[in-house]
Protein backbone atom coordinates (compact mmCIF):
# COMPACT_ATOMS: atom_id res chain seq x y z
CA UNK A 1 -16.33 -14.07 -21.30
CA UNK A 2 -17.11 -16.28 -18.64
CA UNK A 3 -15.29 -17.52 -15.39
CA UNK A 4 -15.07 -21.29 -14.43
CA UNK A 5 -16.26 -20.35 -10.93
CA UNK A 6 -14.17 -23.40 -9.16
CA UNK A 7 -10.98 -21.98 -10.93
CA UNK A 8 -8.96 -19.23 -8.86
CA UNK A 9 -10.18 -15.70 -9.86
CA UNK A 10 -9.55 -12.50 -9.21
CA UNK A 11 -10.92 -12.52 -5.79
CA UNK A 12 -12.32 -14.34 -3.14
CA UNK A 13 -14.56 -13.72 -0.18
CA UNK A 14 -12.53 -13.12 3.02
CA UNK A 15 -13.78 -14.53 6.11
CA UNK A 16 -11.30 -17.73 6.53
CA UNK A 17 -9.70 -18.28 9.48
CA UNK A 18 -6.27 -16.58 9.23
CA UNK A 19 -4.79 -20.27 9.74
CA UNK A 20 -6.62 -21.69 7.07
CA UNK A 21 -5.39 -22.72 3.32
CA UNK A 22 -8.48 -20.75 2.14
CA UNK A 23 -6.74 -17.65 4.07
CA UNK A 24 -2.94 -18.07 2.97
CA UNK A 25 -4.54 -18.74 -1.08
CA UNK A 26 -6.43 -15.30 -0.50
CA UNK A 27 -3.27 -13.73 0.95
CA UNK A 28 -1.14 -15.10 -1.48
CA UNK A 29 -3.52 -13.56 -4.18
CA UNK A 30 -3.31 -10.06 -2.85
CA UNK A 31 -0.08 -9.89 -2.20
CA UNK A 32 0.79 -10.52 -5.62
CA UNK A 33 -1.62 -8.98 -7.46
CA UNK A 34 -0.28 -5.16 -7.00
CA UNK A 35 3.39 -6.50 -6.05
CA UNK A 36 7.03 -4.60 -7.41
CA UNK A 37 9.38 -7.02 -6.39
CA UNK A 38 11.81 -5.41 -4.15
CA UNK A 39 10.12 -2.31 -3.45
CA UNK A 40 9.18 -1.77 0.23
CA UNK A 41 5.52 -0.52 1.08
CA UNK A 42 4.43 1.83 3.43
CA UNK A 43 3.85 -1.30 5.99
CA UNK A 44 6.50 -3.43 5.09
CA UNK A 45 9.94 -4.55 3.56
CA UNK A 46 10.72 -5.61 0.50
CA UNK A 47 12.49 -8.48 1.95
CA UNK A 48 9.78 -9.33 4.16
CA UNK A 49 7.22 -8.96 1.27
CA UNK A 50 9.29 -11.85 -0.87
CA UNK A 51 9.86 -13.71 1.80
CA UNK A 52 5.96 -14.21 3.04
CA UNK A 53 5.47 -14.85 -1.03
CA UNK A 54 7.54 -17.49 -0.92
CA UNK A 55 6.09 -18.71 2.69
CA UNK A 56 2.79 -18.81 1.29
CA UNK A 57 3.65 -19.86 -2.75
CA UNK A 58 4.71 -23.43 -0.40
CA UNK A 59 1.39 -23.25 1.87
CA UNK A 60 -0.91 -23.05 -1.31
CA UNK A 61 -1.70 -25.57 -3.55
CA UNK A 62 0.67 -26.08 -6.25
CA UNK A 63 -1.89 -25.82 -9.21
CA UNK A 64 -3.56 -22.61 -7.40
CA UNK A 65 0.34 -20.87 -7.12
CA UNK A 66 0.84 -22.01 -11.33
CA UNK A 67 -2.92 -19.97 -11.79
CA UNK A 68 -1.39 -17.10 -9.58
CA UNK A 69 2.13 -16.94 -11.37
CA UNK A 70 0.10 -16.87 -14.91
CA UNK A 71 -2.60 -14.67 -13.92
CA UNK A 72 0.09 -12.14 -12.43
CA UNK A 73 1.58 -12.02 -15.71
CA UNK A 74 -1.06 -12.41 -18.53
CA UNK A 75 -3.51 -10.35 -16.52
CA UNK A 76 -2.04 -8.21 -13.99
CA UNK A 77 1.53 -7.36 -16.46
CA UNK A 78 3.84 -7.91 -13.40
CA UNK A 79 7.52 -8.64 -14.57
CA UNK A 80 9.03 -9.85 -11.78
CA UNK A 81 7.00 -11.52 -9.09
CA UNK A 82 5.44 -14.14 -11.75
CA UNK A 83 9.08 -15.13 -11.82
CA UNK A 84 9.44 -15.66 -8.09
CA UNK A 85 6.37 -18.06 -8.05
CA UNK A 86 7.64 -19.53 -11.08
CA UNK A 87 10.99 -20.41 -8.96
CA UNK A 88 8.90 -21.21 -6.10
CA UNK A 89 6.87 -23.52 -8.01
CA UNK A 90 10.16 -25.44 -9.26
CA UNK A 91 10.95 -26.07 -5.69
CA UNK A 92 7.03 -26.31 -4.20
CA UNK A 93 7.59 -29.67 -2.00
CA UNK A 94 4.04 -30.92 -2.06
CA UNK A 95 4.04 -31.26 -6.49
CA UNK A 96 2.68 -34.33 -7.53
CA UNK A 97 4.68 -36.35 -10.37
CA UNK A 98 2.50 -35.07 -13.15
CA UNK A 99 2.50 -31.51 -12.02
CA UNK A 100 6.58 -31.56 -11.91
CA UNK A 101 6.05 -32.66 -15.58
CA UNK A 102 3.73 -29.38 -16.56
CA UNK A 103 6.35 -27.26 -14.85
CA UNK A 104 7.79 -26.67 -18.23
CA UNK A 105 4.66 -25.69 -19.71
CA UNK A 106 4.14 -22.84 -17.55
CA UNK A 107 7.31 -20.87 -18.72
CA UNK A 108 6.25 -19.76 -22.20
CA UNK A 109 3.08 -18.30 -20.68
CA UNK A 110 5.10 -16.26 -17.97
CA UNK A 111 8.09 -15.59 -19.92
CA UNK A 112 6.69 -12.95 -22.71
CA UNK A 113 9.74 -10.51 -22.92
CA UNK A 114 13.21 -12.12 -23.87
CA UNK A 115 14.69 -10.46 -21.18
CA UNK A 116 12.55 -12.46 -18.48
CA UNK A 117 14.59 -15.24 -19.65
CA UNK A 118 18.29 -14.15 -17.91
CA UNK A 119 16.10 -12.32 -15.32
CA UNK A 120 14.71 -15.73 -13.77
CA UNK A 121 18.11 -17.23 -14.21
CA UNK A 122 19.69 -14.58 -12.00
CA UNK A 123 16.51 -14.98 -8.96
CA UNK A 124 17.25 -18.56 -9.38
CA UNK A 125 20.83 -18.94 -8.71
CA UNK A 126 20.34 -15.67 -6.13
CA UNK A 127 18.89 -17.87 -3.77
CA UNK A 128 20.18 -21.50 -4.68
CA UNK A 129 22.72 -22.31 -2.11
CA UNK A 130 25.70 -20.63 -4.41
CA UNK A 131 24.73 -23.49 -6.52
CA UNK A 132 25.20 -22.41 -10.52
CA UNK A 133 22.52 -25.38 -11.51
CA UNK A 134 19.31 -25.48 -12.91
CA UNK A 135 16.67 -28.55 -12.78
CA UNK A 136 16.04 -30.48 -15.08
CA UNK A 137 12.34 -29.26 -15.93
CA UNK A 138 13.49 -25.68 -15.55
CA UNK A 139 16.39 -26.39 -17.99
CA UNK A 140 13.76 -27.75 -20.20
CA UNK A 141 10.72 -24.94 -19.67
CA UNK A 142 13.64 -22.08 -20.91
CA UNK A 143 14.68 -24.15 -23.88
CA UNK A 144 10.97 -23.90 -25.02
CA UNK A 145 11.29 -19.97 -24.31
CA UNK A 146 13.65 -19.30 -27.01
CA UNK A 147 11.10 -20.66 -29.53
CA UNK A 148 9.31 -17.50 -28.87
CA UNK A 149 11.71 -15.01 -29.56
CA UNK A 150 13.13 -14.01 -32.96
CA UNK A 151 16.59 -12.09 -33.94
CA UNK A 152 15.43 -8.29 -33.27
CA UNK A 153 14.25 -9.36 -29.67
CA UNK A 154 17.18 -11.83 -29.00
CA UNK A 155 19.05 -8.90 -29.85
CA UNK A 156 17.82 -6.47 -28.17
CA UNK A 157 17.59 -7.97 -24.87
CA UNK A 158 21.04 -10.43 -25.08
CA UNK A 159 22.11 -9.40 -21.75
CA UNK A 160 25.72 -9.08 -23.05
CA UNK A 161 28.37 -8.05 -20.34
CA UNK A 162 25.77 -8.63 -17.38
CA UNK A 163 26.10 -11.29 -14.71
CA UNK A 164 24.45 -13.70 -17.54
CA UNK A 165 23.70 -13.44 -21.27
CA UNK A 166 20.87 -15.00 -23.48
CA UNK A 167 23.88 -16.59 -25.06
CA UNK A 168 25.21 -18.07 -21.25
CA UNK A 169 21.82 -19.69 -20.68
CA UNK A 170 21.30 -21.54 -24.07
CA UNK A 171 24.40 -23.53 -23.72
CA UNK A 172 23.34 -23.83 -20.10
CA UNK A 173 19.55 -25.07 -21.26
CA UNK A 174 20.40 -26.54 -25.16
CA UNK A 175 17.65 -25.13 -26.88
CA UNK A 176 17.39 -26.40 -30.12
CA UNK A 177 15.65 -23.15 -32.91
CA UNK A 178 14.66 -24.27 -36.36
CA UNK A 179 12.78 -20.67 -36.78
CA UNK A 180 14.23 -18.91 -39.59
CA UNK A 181 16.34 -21.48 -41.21
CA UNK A 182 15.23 -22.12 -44.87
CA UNK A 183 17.04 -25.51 -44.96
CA UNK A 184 18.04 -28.31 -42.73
CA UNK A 185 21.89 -28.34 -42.92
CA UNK A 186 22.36 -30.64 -39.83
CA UNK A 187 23.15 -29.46 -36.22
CA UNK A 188 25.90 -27.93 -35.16
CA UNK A 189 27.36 -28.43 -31.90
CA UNK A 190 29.88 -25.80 -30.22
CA UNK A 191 31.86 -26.38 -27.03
CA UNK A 192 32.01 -22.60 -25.37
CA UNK A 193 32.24 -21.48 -22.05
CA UNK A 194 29.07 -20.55 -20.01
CA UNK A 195 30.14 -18.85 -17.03
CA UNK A 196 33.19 -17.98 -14.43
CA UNK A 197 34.08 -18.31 -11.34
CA UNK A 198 36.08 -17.18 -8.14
CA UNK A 199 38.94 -15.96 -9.87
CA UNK A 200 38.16 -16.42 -13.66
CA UNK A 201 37.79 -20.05 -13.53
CA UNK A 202 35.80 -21.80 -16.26
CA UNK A 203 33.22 -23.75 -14.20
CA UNK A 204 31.01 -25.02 -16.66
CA UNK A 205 30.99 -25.43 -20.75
CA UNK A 206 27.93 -27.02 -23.14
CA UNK A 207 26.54 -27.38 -26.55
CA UNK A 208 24.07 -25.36 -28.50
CA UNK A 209 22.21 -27.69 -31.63
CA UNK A 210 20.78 -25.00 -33.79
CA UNK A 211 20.28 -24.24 -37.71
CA UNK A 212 23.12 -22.77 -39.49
CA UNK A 213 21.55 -18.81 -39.85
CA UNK A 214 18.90 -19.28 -37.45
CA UNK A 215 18.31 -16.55 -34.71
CA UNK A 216 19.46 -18.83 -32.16
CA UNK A 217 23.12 -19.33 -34.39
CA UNK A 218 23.26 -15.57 -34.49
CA UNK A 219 23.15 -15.59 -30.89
CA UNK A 220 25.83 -18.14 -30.51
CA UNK A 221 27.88 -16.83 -33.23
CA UNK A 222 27.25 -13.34 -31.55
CA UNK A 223 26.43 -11.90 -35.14
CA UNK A 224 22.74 -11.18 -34.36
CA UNK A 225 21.63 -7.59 -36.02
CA UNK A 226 21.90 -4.21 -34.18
CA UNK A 227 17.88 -4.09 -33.38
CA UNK A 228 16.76 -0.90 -34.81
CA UNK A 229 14.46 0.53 -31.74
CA UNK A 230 12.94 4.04 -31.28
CA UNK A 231 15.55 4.47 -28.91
CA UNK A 232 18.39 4.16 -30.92
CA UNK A 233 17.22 6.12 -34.01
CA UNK A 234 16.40 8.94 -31.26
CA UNK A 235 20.45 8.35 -29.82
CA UNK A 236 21.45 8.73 -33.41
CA UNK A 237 19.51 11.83 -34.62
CA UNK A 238 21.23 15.41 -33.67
CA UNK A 239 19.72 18.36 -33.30
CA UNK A 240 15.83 19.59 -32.60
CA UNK A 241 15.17 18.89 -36.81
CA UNK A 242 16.43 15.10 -36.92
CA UNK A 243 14.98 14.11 -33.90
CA UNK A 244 11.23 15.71 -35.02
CA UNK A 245 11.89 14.13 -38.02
CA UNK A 246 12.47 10.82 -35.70
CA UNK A 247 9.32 11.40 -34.21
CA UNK A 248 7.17 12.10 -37.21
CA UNK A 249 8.31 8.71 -38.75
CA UNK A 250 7.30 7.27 -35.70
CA UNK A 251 4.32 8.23 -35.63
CA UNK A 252 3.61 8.01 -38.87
CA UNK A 253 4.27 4.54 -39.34
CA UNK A 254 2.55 3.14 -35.54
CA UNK A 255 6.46 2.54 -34.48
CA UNK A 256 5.62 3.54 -30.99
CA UNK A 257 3.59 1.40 -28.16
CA UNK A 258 1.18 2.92 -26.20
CA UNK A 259 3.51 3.32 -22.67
CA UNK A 260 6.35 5.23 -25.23
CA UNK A 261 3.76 7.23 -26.41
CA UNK A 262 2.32 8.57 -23.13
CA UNK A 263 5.63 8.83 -21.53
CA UNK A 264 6.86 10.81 -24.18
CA UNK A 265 4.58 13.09 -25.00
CA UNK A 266 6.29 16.13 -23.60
CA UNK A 267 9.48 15.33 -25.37
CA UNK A 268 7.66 15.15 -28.55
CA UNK A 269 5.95 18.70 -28.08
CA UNK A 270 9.36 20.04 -27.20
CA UNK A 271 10.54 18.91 -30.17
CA UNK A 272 7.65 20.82 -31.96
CA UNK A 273 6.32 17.48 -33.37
CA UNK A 274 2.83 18.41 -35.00
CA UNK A 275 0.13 18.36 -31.80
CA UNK A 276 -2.98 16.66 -34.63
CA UNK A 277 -0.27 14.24 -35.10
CA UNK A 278 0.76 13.37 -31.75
CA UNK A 279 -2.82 13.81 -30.23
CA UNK A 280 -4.25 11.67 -33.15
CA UNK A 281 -1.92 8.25 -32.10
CA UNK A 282 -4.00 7.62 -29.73
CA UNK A 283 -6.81 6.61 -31.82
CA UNK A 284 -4.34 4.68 -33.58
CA UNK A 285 -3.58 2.48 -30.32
CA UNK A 286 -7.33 2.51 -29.93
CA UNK A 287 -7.38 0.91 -33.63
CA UNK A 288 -4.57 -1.70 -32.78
CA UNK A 289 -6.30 -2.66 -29.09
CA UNK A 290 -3.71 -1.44 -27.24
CA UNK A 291 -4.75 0.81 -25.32
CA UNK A 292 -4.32 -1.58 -22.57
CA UNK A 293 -0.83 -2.14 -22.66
CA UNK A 294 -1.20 1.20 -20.34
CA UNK A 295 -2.33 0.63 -16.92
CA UNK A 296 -4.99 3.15 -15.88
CA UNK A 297 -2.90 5.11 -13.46
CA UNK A 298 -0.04 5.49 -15.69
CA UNK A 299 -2.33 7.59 -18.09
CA UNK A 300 -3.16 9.33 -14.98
CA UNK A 301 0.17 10.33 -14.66
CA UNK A 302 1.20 11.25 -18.52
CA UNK A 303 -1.68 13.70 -18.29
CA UNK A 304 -0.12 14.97 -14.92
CA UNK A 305 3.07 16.00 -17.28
CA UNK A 306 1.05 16.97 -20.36
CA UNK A 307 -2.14 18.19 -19.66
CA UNK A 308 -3.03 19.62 -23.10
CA UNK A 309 -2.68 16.17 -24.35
CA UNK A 310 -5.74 14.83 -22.11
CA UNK A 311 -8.41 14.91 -24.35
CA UNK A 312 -6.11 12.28 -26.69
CA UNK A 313 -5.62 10.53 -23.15
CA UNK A 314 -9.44 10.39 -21.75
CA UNK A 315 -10.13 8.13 -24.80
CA UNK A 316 -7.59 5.83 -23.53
CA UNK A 317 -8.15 6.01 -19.77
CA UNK A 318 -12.35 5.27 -20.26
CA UNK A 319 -11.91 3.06 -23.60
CA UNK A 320 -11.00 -0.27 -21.10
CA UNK A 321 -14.45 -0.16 -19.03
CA UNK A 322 -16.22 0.15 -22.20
CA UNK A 323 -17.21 -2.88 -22.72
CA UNK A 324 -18.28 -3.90 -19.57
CA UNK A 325 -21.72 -2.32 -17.88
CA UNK A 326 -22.93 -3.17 -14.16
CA UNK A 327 -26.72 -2.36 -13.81
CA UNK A 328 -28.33 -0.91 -10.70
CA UNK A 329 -27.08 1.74 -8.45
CA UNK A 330 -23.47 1.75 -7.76
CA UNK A 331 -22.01 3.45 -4.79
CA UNK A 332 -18.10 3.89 -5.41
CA UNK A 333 -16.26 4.85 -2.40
CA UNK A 334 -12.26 6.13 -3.17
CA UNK A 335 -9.75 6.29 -0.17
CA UNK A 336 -8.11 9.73 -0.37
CA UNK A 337 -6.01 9.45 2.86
CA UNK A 338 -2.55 10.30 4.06
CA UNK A 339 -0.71 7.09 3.24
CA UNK A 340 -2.45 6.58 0.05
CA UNK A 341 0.34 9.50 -1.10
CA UNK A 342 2.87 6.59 -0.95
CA UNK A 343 4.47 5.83 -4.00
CA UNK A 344 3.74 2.23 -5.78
CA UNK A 345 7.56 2.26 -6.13
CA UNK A 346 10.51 4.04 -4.59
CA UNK A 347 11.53 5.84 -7.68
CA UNK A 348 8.28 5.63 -8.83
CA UNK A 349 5.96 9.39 -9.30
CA UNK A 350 3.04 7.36 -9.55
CA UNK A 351 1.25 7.23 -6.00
CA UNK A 352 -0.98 4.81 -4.54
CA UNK A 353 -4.31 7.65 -4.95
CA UNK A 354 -3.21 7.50 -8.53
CA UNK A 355 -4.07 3.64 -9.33
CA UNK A 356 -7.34 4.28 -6.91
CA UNK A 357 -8.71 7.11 -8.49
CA UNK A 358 -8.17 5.66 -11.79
CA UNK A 359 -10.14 2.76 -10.55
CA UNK A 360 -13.11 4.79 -9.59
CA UNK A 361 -13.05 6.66 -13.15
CA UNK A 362 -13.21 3.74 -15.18
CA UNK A 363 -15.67 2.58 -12.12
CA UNK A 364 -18.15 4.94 -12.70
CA UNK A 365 -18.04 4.82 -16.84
CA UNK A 366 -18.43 1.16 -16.13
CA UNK A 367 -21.64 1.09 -13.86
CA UNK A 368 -25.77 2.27 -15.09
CA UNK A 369 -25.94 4.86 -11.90
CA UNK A 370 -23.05 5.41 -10.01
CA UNK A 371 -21.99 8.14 -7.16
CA UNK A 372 -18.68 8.64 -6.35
CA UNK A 373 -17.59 9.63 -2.45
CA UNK A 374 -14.33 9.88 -1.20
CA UNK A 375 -13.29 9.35 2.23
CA UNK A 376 -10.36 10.40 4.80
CA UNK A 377 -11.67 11.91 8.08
CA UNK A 378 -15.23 12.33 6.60
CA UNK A 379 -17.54 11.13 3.94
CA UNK A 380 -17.86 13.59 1.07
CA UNK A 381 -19.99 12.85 -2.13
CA UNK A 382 -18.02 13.79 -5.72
CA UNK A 383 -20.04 13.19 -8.38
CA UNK A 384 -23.87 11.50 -7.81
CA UNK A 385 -25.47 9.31 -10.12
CA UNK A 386 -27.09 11.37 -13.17
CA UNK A 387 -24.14 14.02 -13.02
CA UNK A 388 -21.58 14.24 -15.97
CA UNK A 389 -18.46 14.21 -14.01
CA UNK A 390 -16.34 11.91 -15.76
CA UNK A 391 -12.78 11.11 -16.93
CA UNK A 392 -9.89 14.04 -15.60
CA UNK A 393 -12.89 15.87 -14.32
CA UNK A 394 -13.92 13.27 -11.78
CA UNK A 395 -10.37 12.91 -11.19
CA UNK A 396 -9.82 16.48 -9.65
CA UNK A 397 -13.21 16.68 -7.89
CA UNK A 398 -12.09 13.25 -6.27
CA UNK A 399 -8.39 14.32 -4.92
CA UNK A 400 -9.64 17.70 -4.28
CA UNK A 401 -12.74 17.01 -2.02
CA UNK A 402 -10.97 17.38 1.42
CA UNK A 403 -7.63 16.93 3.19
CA UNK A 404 -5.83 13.56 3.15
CA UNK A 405 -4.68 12.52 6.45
CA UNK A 406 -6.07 9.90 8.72
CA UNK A 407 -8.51 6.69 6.91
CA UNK A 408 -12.09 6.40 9.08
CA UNK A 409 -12.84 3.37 6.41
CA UNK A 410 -15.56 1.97 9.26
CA UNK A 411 -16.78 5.04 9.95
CA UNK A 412 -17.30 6.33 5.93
CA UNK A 413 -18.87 2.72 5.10
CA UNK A 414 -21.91 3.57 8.64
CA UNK A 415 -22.03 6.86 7.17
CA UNK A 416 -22.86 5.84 3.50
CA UNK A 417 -25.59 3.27 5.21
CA UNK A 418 -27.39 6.03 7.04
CA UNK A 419 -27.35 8.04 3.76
CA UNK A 420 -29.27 5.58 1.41
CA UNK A 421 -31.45 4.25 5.09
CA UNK A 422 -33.48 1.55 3.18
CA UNK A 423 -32.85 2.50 -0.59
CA UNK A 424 -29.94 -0.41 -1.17
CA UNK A 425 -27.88 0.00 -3.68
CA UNK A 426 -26.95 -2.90 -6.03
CA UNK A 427 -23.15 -2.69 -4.87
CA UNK A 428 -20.62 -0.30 -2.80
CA UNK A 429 -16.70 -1.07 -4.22
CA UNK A 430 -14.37 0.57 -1.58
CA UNK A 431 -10.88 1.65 -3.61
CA UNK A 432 -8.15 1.87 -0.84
CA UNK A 433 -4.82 0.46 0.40
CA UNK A 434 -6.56 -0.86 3.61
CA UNK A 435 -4.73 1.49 6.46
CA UNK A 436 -7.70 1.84 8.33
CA UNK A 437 -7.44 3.42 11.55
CA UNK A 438 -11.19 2.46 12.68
CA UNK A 439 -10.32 -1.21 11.58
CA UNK A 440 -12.69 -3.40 9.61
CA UNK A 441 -15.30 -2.11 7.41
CA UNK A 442 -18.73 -3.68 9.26
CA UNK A 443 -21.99 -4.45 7.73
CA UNK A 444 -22.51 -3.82 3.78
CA UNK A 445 -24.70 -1.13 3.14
CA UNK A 446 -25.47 -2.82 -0.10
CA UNK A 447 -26.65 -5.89 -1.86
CA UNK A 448 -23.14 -6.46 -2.41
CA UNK A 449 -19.98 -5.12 -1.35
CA UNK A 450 -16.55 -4.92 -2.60
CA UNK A 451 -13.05 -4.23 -1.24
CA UNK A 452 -10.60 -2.97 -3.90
CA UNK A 453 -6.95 -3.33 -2.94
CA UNK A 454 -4.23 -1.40 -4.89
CA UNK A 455 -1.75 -2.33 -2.00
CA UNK A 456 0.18 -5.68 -1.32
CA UNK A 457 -0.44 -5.83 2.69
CA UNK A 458 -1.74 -9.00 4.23
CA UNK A 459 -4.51 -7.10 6.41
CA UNK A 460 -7.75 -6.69 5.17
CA UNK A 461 -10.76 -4.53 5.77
CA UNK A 462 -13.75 -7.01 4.14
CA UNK A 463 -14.72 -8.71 8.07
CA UNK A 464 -17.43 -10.31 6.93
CA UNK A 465 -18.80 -13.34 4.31
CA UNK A 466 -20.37 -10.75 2.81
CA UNK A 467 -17.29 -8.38 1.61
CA UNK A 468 -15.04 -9.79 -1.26
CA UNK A 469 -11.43 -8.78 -1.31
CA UNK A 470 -10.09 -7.48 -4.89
CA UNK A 471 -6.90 -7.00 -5.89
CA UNK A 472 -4.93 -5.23 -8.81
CA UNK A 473 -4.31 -1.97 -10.40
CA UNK A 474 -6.12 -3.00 -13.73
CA UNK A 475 -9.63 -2.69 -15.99
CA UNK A 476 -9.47 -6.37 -15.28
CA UNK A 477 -11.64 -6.21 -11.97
CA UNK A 478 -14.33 -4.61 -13.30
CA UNK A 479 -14.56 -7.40 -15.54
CA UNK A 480 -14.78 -9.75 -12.98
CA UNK A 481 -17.13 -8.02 -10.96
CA UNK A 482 -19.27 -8.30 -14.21
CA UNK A 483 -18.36 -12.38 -13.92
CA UNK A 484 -18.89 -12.96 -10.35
CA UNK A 485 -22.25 -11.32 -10.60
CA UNK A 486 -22.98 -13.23 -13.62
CA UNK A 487 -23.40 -10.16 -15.69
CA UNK A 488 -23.26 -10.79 -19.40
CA UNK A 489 -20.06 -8.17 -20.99
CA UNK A 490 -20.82 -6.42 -24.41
């Protein structure tokens, strides 16, 4: 795969003045990349996170915002923030006539879950003046939505007795579904009510044109199927032999995705579901691709709950960086600090040193030569290039090395340059959240140096040309190291 290197990436190099566009499209980037919507960060707010998103979604070009919102969704799998942008964008002041017109275009791409649908609706109207209204290339970019979706996900995700409904929003945006209908009978039009107001009252009414027996009538008609999920054969079975039977089926017939799977793992061994069979589904995901649907850290954690399951969850965690290989020495630094203990999320287990030591596994199975040194206070060296330390080994050797409290990122960068003196390496990638307490990182001690942010904050530690500020939690920036250094992939 190859990048178009004037097209937005992953990254960008971070010296631009912090006035500049180049600065607020590089801060705009990162902010997104690792972002929970309304989840506050160890540095700031949630509501002063959205609201310097939606400062700088206005400052940025409108075409590099639409890349953003898409690449947030298709790459990163963030739900909610691609939806902000995507409101942003609807509103962005400085669109030309023709992009207004491809505003449409970019909803099917963002909206990939049914449920995204009534979500955008509701961030729309949240901040809209109290105004119930939508545009009219909004209006039409939904329509096109329900095209995607058939009855089981319609179903499953109506929205029914929430603030607003699947069925709410199509007579709101008249999409017109021919999936599923065997004949053209003619459309039917239906007068209902969409939502209420203060007190009850009827504010607003529209038509639906759909096929008689399409999903989309099944959703008007509210006579769409009960969707048969894992989670409501599980709610139906009683008792510890109906539910392993659940399971077993399940498995047996690749009904569960990979994030069910891992996050039910102990609930499947306490239901004394057979281990060869529960252990063995992960080659199946491997079979289907998907072991990417799981995000590095989140395999991190499932092993955290069920460690006899990690040898089924190693082949998932290292499968990602397989097929990408950066030659030359690699020197992979992994912040181990005190605030890199704070959650991604408030309810969230899954801490910050989680997504960063994930990084730096599928960092090291990714590069020729690599070694692996974590840093706090001090500089201390893991796992050095030639050793076999790999996968939930590396992991404990990394968060067991030494005590987290305060981040010398300056100081661990001079000391790694003094330990190679004139023997460069071919790159240094520094995982951390960028809480430095010695500020920025200095001169690279490398032909080319990395920054690797699993955190949303607008400072960065990259000071000079020479640094390049990455953001995201995924197997994706490995990939585009591999791209910007014009590496081929397997």
């Amino acid at each position: 795969m190859k990048q178009n290197r004037k097209s937005p990436g992953v990254a960008r190099g971070s010296s631009a003045p912090a006035s500049s566009p180049a600065s607020d499209m590089l801060e705009l980037r990162r902010a997104v990349a690792t972002c929970l919507l309304w989840e506050d960060t160890a540095t700031e707010s949630s509501a002063e996170l959205y609201n310097r998103i939606r400062r700088l979604a206005h400052a940025c070009p409108y075409q590099f915002v639409a890349d953003v919102a898409v690449q947030a969704r298709q790459v990163h799998r963030l739900r909610h923030v691609p939806l902000l942008l995507l409101r942003e964008l609807a509103r962005h002041a400085g669109r030309a006539a023709h992009e207004a017109q491809q505003l449409s275009a970019l909803f099917p791409q963002i909206i990939t879950r049914a449920d995204q649908i009534t979500d955008f609706v509701c961030l729309y109207w949240a901040d809209n003046g109290g105004k119930k209204t939508l545009p009219k290339q909004v209006k039409k970019g939904l329509a096109a939505c329900f095209e995607k979706f058939d009855a089981y996900q319609l179903a499953k995700y109506s929205g029914e007795g929430k603030t607003v409904s699947l069925r709410d929003i199509a007579f709101l945006v008249h999409p017109s579904k021919t999936k599923y209908a065997t004949d053209y009978v003619g459309p039917i039009v239906t007068r209902e009510r969409i939502y209420k107001g203060a007190g009850g009252r009827v504010v607003g009414v529209g038509q639906v044109m759909r096929h008689e027996d399409s999903a989309l009538d099944q959703l008007v008609k509210k006579t769409l199927p009960t969707p048969d999920t894992w989670e409501s054969k599980l709610s139906a079975a009683r008792g510890l032999e109906a539910r392993r039977t659940v399971w077993t089926e399940l498995l047996q017939s690749n009904g569960l995705g990979a994030l069910a799977w891992a996050r039910n793992l102990r609930n499947m061994r306490a239901d004394n579901v057979s281990e060869d069979l529960v252990l063995g589904y992960a080659d199946v995901l491997l079979e289907r691709g998907k072991a990417t649907d799981l995000f590095p850290h989140q395999i991190l954690r499932a092993a955290a709950e069920a460690r006899w399951a990690e040898p089924a969850l190693q082949k998932l965690l290292l499968a990602p960086s397989s097929d990408v290989v950066l030659p030359g020495r690699t020197a992979i630094l992994v912040d181990v600090s005190g605030s890199m203990g704070h959650p991604v999320a408030g309810k969230s287990d899954v801490k910050r040193i989680d997504a960063a030591v994930a990084l730096a596994v599928l960092a090291r199975q990714a590069c020729g030569r690599a070694d692996v040194w974590s840093f706090s206070e001090k500089l201390v060296l893991c796992s050095e290039a030639g050793e076999e330390h790999r996968g939930f080994v590396l992991v404990d050797r990394i968060v067991g090395s030494q005590a987290h409290r305060n981040t010398y990122a300056r100081a661990a960068v001079a000391a790694l340059h003094g330990h190679y003196g004139k023997e460069q390496s071919e790159r240094i990638l520094v995982i951390t959240d960028e809480q430095s307490t010695d500020g920025e990182l200095g001169a690279v001690p490398a032909k080319r140096g990395y920054v690797m942010n699993i955190a949303t904050d607008a400072r960065t530690l990259a000071g000079s040309e020479r640094w390049v500020s990455i953001s995201g939690w995924s197997a994706h920036v490995l990939n585009w190291i591999a791209e910007h250094e014009n590496i081929e992939t397997c």
